[in-house]
N, C-alpha and C. Protein backbone atom coordinates (compact mmCIF):
# COMPACT_ATOMS: atom_id res chain seq x y z
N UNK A 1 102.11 101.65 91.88
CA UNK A 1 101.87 103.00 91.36
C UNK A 1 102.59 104.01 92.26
N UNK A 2 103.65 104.73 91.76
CA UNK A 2 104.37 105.76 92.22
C UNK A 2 102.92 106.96 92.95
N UNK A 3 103.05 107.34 94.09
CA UNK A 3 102.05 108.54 94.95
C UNK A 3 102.65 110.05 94.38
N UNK A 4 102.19 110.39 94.67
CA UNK A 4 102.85 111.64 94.89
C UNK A 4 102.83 112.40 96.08
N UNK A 5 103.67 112.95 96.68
CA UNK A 5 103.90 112.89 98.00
C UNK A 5 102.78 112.83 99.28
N UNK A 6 102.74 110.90 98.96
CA UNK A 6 102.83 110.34 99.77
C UNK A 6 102.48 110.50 101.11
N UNK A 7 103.21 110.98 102.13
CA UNK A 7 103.91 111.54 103.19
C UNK A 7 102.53 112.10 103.64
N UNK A 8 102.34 113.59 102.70
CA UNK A 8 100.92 113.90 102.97
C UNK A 8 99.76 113.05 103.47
N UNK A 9 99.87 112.44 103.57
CA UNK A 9 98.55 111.57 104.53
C UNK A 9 98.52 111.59 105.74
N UNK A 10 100.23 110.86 106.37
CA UNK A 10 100.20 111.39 107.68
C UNK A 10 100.44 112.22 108.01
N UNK A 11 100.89 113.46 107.74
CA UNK A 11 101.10 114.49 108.07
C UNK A 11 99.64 115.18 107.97
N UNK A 12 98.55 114.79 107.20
CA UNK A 12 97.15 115.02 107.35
C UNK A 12 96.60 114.60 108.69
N UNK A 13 97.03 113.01 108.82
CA UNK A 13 96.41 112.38 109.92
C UNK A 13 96.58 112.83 111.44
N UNK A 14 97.83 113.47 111.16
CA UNK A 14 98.95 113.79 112.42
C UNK A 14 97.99 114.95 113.20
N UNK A 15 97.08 115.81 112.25
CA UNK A 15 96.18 116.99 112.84
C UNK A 15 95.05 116.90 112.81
N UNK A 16 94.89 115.77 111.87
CA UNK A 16 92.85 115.78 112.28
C UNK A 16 92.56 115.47 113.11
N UNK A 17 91.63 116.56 113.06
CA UNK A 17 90.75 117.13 114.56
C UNK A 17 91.70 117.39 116.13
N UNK A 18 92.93 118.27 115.63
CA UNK A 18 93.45 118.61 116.35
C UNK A 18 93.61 119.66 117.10
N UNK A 19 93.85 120.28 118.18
CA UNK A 19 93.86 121.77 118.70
C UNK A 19 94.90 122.55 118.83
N UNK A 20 96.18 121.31 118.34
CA UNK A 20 97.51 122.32 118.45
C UNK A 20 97.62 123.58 117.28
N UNK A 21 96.85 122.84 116.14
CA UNK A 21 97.21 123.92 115.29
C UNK A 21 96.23 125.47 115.43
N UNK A 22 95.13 125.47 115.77
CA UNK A 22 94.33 126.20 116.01
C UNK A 22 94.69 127.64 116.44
N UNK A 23 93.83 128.70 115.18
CA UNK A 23 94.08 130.05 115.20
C UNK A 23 93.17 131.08 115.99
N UNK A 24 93.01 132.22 116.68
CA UNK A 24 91.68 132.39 116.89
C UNK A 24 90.68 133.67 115.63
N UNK A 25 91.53 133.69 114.03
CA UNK A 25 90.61 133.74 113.27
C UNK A 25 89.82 133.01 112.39
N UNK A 26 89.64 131.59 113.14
CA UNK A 26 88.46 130.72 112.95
C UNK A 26 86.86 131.29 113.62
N UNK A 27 87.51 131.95 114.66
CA UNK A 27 86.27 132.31 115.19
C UNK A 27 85.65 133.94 114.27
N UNK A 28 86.41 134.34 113.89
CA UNK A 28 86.09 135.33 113.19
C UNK A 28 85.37 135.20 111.94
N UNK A 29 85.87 134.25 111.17
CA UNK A 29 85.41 133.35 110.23
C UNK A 29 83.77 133.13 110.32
N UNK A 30 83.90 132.27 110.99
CA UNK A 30 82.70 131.45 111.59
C UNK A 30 81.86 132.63 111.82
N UNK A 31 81.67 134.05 112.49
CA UNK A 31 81.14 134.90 112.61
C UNK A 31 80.78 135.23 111.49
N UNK A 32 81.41 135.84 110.49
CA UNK A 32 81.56 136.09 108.96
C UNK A 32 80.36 135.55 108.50
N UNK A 33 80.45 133.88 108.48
CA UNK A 33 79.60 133.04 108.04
C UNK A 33 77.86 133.45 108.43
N UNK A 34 77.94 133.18 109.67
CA UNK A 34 76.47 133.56 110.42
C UNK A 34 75.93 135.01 109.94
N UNK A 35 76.77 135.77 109.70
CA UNK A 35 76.31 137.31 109.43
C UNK A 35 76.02 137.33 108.24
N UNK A 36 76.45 136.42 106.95
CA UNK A 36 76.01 136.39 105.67
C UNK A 36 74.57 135.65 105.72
N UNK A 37 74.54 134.66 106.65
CA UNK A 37 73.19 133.90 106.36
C UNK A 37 72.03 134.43 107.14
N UNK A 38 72.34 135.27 107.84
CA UNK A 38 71.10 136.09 108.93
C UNK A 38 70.83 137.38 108.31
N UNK A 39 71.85 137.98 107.69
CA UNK A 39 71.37 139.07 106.54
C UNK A 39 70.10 138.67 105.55
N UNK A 40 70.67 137.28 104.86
CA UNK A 40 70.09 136.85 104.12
C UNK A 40 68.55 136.26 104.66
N UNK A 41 68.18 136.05 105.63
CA UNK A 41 67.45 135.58 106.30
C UNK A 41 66.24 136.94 106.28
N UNK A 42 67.19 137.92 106.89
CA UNK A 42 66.54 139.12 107.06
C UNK A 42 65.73 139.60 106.00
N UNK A 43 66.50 139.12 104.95
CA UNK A 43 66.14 140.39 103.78
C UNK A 43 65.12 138.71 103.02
N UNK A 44 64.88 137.95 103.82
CA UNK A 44 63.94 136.53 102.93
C UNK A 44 64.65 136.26 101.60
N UNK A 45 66.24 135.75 101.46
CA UNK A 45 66.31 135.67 100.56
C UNK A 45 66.68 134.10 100.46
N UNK A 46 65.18 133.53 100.29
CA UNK A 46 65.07 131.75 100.56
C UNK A 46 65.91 131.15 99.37
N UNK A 47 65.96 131.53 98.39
CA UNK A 47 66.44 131.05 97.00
C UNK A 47 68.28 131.20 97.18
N UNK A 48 68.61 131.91 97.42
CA UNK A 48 69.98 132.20 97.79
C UNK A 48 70.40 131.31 98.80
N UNK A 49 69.62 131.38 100.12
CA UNK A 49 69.81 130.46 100.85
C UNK A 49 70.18 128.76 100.67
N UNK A 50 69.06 128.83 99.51
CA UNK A 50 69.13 127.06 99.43
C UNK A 50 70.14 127.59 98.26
N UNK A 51 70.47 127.81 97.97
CA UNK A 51 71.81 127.66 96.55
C UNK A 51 72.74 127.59 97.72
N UNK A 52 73.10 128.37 98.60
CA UNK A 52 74.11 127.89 99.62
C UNK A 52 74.41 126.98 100.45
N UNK A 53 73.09 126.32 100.88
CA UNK A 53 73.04 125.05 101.65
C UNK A 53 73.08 123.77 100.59
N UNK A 54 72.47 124.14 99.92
CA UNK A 54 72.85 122.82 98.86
C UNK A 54 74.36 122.55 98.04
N UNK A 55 75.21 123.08 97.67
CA UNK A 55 76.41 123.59 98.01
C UNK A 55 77.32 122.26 99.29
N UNK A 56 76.60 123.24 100.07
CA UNK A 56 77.44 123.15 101.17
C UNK A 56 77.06 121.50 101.81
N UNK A 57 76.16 120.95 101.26
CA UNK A 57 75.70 119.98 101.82
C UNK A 57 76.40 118.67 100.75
N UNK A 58 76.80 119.09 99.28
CA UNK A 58 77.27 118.36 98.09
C UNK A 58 78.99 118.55 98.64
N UNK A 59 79.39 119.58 99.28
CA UNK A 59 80.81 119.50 99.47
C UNK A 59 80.81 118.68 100.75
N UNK A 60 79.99 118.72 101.83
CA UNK A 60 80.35 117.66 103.15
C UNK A 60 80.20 116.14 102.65
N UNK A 61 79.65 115.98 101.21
CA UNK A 61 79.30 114.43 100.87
C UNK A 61 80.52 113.79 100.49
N UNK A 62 81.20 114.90 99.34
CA UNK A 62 82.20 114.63 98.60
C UNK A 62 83.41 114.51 99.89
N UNK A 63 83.89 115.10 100.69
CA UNK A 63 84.74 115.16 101.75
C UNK A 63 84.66 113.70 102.35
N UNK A 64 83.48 113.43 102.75
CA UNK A 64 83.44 112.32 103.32
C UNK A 64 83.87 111.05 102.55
N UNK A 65 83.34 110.98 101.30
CA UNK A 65 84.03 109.99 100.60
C UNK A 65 85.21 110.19 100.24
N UNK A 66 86.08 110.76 100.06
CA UNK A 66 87.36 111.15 100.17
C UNK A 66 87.70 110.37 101.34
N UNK A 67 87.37 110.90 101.89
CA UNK A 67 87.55 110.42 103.74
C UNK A 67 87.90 108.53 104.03
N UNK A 68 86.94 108.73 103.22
CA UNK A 68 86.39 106.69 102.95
C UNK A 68 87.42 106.19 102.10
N UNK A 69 88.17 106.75 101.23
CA UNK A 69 88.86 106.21 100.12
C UNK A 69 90.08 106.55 100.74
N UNK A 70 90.24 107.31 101.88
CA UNK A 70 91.71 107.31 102.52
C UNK A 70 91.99 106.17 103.21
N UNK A 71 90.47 105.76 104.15
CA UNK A 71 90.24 104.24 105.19
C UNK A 71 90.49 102.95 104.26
N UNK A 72 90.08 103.26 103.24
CA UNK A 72 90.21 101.66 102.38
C UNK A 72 91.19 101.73 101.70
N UNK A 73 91.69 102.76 101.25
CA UNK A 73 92.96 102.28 100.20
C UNK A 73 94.34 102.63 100.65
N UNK A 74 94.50 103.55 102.03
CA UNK A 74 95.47 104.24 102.73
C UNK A 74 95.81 105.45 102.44
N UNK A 75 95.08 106.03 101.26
CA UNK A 75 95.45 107.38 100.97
C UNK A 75 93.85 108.14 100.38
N UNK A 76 93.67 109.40 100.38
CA UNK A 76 92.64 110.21 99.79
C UNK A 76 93.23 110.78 98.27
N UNK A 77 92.29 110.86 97.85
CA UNK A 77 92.54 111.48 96.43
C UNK A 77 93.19 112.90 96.50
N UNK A 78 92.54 113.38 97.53
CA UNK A 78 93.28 115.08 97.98
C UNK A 78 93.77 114.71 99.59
N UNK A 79 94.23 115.83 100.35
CA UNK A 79 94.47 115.88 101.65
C UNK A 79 94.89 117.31 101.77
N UNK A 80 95.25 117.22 103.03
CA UNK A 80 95.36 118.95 103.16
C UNK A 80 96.61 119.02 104.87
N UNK A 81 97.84 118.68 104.34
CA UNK A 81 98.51 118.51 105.38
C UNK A 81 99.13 119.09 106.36
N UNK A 82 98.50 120.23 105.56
CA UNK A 82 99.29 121.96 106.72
C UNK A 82 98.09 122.99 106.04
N UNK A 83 98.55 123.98 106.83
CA UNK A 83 98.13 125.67 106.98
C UNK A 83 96.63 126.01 106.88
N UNK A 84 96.03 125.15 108.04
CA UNK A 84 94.95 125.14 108.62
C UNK A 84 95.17 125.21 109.95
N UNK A 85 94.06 126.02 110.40
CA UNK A 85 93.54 125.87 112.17
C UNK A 85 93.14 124.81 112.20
N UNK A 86 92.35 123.85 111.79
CA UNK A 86 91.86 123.07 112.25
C UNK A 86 91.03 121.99 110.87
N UNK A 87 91.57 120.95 111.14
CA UNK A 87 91.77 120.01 109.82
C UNK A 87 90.13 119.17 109.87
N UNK A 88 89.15 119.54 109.40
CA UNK A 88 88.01 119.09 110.02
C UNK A 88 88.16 117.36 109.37
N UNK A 89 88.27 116.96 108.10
CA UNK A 89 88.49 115.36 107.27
C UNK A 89 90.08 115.76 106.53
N UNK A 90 90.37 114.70 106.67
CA UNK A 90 91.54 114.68 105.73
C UNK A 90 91.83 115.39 104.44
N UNK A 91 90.82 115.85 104.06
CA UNK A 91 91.17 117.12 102.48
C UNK A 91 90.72 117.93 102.72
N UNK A 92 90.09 118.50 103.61
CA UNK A 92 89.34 120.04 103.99
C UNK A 92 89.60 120.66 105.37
N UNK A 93 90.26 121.77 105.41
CA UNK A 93 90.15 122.40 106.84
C UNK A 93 88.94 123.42 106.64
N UNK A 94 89.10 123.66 107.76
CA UNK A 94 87.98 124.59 108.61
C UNK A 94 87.70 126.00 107.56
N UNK A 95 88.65 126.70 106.79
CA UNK A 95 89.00 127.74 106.45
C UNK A 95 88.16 127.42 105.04
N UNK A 96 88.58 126.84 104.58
CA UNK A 96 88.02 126.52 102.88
C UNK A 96 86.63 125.71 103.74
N UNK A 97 86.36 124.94 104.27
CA UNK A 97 84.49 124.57 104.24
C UNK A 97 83.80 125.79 104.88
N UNK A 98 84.12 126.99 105.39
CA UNK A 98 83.88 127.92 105.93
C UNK A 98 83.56 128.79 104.12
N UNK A 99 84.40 128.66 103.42
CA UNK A 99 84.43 129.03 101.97
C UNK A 99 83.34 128.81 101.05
N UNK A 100 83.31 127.39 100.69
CA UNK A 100 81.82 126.44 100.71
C UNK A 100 80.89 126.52 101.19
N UNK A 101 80.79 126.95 102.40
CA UNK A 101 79.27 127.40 103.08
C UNK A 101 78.74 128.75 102.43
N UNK A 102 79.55 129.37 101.96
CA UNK A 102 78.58 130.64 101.37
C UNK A 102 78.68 130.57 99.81
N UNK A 103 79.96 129.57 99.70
CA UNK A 103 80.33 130.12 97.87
C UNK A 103 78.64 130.26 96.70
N UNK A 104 77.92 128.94 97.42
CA UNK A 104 76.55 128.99 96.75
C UNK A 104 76.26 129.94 96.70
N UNK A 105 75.87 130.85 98.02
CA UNK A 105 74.96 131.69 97.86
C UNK A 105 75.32 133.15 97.17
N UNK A 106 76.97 133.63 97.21
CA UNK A 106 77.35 134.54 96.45
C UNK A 106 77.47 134.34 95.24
N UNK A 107 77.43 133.26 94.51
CA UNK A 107 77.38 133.23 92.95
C UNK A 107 75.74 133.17 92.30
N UNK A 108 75.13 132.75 93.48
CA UNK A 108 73.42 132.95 92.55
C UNK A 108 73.31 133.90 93.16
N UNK A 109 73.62 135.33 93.59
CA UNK A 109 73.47 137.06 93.18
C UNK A 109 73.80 137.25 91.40
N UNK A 110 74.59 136.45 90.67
CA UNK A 110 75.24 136.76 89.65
C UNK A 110 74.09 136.10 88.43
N UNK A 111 73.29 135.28 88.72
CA UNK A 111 72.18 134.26 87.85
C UNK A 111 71.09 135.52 87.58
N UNK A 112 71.11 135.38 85.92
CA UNK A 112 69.80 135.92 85.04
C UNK A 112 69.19 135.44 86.04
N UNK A 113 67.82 136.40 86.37
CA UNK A 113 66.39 136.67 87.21
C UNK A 113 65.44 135.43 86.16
N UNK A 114 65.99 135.20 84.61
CA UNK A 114 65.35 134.12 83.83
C UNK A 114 65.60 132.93 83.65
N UNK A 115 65.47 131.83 84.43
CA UNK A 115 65.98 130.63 84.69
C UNK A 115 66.17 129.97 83.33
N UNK A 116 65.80 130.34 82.28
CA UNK A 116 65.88 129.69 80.39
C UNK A 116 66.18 130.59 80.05
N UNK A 117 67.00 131.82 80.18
CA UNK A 117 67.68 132.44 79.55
C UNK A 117 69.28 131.84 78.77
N UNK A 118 69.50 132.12 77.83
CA UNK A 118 70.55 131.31 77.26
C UNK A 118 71.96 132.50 77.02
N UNK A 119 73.24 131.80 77.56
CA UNK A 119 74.69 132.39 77.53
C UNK A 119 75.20 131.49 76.71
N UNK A 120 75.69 132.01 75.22
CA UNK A 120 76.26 131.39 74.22
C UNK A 120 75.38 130.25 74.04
N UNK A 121 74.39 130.55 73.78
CA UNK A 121 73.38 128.90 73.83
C UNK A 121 72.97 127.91 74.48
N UNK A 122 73.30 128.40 75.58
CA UNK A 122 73.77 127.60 76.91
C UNK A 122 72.74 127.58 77.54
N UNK A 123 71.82 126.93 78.41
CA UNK A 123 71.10 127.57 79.92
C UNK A 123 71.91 128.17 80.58
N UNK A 124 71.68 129.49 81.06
CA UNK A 124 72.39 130.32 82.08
C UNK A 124 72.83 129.57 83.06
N UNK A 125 72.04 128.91 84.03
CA UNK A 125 71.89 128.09 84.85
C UNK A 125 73.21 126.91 84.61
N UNK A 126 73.54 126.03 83.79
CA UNK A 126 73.83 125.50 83.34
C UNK A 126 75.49 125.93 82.92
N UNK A 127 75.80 126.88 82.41
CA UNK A 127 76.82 127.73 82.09
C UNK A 127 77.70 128.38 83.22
N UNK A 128 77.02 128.64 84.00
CA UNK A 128 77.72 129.52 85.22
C UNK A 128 77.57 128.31 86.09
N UNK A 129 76.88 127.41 85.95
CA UNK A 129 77.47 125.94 86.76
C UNK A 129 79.01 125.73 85.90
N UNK A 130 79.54 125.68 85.24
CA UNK A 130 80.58 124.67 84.28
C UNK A 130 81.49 125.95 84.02
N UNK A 131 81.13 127.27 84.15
CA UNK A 131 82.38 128.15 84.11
C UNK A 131 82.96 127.90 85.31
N UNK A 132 82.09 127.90 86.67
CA UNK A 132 82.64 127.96 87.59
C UNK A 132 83.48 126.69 88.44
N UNK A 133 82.65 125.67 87.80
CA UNK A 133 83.57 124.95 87.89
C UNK A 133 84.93 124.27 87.45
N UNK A 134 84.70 124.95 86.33
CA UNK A 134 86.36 125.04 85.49
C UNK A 134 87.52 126.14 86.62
N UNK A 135 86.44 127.18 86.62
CA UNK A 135 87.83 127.86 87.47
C UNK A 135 87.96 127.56 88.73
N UNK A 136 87.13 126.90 89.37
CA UNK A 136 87.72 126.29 90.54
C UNK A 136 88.53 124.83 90.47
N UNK A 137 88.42 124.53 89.77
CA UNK A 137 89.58 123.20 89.08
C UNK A 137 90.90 123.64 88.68
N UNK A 138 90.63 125.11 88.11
CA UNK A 138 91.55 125.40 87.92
C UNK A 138 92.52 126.06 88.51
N UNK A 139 92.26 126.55 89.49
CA UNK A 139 92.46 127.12 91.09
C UNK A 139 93.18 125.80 91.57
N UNK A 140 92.58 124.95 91.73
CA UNK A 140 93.57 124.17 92.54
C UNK A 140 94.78 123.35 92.28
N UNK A 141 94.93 123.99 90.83
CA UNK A 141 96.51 123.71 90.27
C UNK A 141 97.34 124.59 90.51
N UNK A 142 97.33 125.70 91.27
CA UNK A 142 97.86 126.41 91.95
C UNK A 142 97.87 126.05 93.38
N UNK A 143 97.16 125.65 93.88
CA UNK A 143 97.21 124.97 94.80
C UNK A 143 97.73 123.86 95.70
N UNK A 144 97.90 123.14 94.40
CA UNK A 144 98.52 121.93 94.65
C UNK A 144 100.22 121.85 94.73
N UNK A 145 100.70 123.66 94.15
CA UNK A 145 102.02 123.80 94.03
C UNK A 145 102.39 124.29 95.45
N UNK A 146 101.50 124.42 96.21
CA UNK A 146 101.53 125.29 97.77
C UNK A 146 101.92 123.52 98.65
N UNK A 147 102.61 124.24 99.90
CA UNK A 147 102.49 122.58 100.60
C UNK A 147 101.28 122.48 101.75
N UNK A 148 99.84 123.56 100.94
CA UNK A 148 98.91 122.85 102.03
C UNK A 148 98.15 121.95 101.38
N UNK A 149 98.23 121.75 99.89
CA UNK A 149 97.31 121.39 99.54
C UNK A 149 97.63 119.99 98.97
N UNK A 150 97.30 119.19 98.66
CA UNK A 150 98.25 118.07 97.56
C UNK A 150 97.15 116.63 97.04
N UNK A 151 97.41 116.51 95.84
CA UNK A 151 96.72 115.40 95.24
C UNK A 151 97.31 114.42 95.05
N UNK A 152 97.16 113.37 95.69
CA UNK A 152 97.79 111.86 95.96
C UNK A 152 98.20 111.22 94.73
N UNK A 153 97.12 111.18 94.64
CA UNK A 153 97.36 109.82 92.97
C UNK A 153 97.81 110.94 91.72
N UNK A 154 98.54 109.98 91.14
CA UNK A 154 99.10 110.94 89.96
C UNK A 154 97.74 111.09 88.86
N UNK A 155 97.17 110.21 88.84
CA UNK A 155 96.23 110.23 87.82
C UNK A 155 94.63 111.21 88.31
N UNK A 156 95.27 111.81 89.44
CA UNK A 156 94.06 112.40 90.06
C UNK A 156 93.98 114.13 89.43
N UNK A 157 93.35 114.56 89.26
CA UNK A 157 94.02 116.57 88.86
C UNK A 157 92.64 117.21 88.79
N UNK A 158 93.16 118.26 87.54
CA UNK A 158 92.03 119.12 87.36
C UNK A 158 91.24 118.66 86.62
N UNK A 159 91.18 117.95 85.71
CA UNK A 159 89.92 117.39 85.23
C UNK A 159 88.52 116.30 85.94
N UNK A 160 89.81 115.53 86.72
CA UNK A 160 88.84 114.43 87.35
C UNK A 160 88.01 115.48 88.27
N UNK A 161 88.56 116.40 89.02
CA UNK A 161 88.15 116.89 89.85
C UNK A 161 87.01 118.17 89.57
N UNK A 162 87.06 118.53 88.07
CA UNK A 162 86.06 119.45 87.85
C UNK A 162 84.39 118.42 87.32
N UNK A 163 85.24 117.31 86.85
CA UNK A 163 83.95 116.01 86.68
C UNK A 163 83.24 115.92 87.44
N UNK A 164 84.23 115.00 88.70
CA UNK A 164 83.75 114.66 89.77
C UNK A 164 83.16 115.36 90.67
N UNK A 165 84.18 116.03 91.30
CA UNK A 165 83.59 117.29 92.69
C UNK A 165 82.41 118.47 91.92
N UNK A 166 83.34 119.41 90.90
CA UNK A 166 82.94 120.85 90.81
C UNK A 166 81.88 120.75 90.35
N UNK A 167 81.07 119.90 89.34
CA UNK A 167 80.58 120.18 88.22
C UNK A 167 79.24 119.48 88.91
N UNK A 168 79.27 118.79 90.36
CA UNK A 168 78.06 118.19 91.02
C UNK A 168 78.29 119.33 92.26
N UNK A 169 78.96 120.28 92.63
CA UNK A 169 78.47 120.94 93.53
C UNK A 169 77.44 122.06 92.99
N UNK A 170 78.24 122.85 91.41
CA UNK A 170 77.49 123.53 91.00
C UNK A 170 76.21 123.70 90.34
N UNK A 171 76.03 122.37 89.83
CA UNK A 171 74.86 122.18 89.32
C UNK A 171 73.84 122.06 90.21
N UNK A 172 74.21 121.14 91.07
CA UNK A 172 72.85 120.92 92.27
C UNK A 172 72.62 122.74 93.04
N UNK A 173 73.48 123.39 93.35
CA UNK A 173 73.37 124.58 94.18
C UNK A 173 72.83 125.67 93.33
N UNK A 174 73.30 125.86 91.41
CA UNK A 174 72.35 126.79 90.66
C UNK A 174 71.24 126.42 90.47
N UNK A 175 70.89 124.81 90.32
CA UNK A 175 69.46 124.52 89.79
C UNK A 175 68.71 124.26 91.28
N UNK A 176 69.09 123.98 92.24
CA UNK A 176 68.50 124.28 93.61
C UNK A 176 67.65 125.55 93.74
N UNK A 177 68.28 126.67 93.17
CA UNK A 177 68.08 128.09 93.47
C UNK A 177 66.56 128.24 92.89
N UNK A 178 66.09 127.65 91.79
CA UNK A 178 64.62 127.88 91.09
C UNK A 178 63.94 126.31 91.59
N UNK A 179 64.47 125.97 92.47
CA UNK A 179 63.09 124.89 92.61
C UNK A 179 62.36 124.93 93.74
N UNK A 180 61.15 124.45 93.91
CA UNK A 180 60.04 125.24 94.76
C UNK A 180 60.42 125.05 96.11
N UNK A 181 59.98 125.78 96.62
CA UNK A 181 60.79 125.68 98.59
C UNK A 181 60.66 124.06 98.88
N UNK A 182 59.32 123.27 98.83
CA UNK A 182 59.44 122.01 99.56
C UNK A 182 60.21 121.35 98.93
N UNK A 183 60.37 121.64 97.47
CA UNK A 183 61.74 120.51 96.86
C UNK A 183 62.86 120.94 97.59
N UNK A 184 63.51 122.31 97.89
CA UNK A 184 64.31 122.97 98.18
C UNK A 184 65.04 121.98 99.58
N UNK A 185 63.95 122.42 100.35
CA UNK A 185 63.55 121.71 102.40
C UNK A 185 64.14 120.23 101.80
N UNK A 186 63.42 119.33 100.67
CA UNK A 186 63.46 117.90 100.68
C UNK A 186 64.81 117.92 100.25
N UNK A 187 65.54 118.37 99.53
CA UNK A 187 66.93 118.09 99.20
C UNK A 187 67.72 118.35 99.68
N UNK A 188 68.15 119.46 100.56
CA UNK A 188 68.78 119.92 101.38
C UNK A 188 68.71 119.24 102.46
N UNK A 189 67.47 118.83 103.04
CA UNK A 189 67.09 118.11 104.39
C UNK A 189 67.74 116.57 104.09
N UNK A 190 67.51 116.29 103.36
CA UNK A 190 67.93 114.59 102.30
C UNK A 190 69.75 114.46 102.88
N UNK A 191 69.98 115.67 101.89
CA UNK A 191 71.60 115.59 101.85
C UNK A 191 72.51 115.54 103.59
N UNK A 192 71.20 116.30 104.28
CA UNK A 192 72.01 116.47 105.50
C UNK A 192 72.02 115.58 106.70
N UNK A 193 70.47 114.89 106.65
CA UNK A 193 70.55 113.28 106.89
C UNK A 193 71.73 112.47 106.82
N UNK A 194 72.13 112.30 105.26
CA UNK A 194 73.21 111.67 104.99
C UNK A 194 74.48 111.74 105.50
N UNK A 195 74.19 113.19 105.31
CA UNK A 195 75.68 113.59 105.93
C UNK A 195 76.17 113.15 106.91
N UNK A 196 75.05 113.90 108.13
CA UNK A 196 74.59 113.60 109.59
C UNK A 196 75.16 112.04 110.04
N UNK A 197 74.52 111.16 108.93
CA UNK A 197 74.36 109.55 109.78
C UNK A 197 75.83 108.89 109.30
N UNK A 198 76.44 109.75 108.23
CA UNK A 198 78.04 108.65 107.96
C UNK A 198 78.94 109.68 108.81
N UNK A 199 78.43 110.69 109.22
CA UNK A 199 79.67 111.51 110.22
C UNK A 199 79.60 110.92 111.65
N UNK A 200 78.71 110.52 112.36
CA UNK A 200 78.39 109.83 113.20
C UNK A 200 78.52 108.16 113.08
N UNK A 201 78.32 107.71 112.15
CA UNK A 201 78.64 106.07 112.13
C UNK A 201 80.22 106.18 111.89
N UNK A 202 81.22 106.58 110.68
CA UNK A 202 82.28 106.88 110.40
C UNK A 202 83.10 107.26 111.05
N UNK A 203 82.67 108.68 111.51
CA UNK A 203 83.97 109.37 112.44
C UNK A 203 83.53 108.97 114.17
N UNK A 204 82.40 108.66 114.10
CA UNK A 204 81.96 108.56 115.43
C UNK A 204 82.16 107.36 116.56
N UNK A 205 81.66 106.84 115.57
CA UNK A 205 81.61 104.93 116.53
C UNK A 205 82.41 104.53 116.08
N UNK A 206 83.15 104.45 114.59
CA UNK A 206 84.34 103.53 113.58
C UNK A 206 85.59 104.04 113.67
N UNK A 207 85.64 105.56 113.39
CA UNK A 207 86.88 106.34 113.93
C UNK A 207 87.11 105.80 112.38
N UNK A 208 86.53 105.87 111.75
CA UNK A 208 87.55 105.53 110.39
C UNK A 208 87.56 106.59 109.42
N UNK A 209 87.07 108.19 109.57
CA UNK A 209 87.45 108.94 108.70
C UNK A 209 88.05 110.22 110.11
């Protein structure tokens, strides 16, 4: 099976978790970040919160298996081979999961206050999961024309990727937003376990993502 450029892998590999490339508006970033979630903190806005952590906890899952499918088959479905500070897994730098950490929580400001309210017949909930993940699928066909970004397999694009990735970040992070705090704590806490124990077995002891 013909790749599509290929190349991109090591030129991925060549910087993960590297310091040559490193900017110092990562740190600015990263500030950014903390000041959205301590606002939010401030003002108790628990529901927002978990739409953002849950989010953010469905994009460190998906990364990682990516990660895994680069170790076993020699390549990732995505990669990300330039124009990052700092390449945290092979398809995501620092800049875009910095992106992901809040995207949850700024799109449930935009969710009917009526969790069964219906858009074109739709659950609200439900709808602004699958718009948004269309246009972020669709975003990254622009993306993919840039040389930071690139999708390996030819058979890989915007569809698999609004299936696969978009359409399980958004759903879990809008319908997160109305479920009761201890479900909230249990799923979020769940996801980050996971996370936690293959970033540490994987990148830690195996060195294999």
């Amino acid at each position: 099976m013909e790749l599509h450029n290929p190349e991109a892998t090591q030129q991925a590999l060549a910087i993960l978790r590297s310091g040559d490339p490193f900017q110092w508006y990562v740190i600015t970033l990263l500030a950014l970040v903390v000041y959205v979630y301590f606002t939010e903190i401030q003002n108790k806005n628990w529901q927002g919160i978990a739409a953002g952590l849950s989010l953010y906890m469905v994009h460190w899952f998906v990364e990682i298996i990516n990660a895994l499918i680069q170790h076993f088959s020699g390549h990732a479905l995505w990669t990300v081979p330039t124009g990052t500070a700092f390449l945290l897994l092979i398809g995501v730098g620092v800049e875009l999961s910095f992106m992901f950490s809040i995207a949850g929580l700024i799109f449930s400001k935009v969710l009917p206050k009526d969790p069964r309210a219906k858009i074109l017949g739709i659950n609200n909930r439900l709808f602004i999961a699958i718009v948004n993940a269309a246009f972020f699928s669709i975003f990254e066909i622009f993306l993919v024309k840039t040389p930071c970004f690139v999708w390996v397999y030819p058979w890989w694009g915007a569809l698999p990727v609004f299936i696969t990735v978009y359409i399980p970040f958004w759903v879990v992070s809008l319908y997160c937003y109305d479920w009761q705090l201890k479900v909230q704590k249990m799923v979020i806490g769940s996801m980050f376990v996971v996370n936690a124990v293959m970033l540490v077995v994987f990148a830690g002891f195996l060195h294999w993502i």
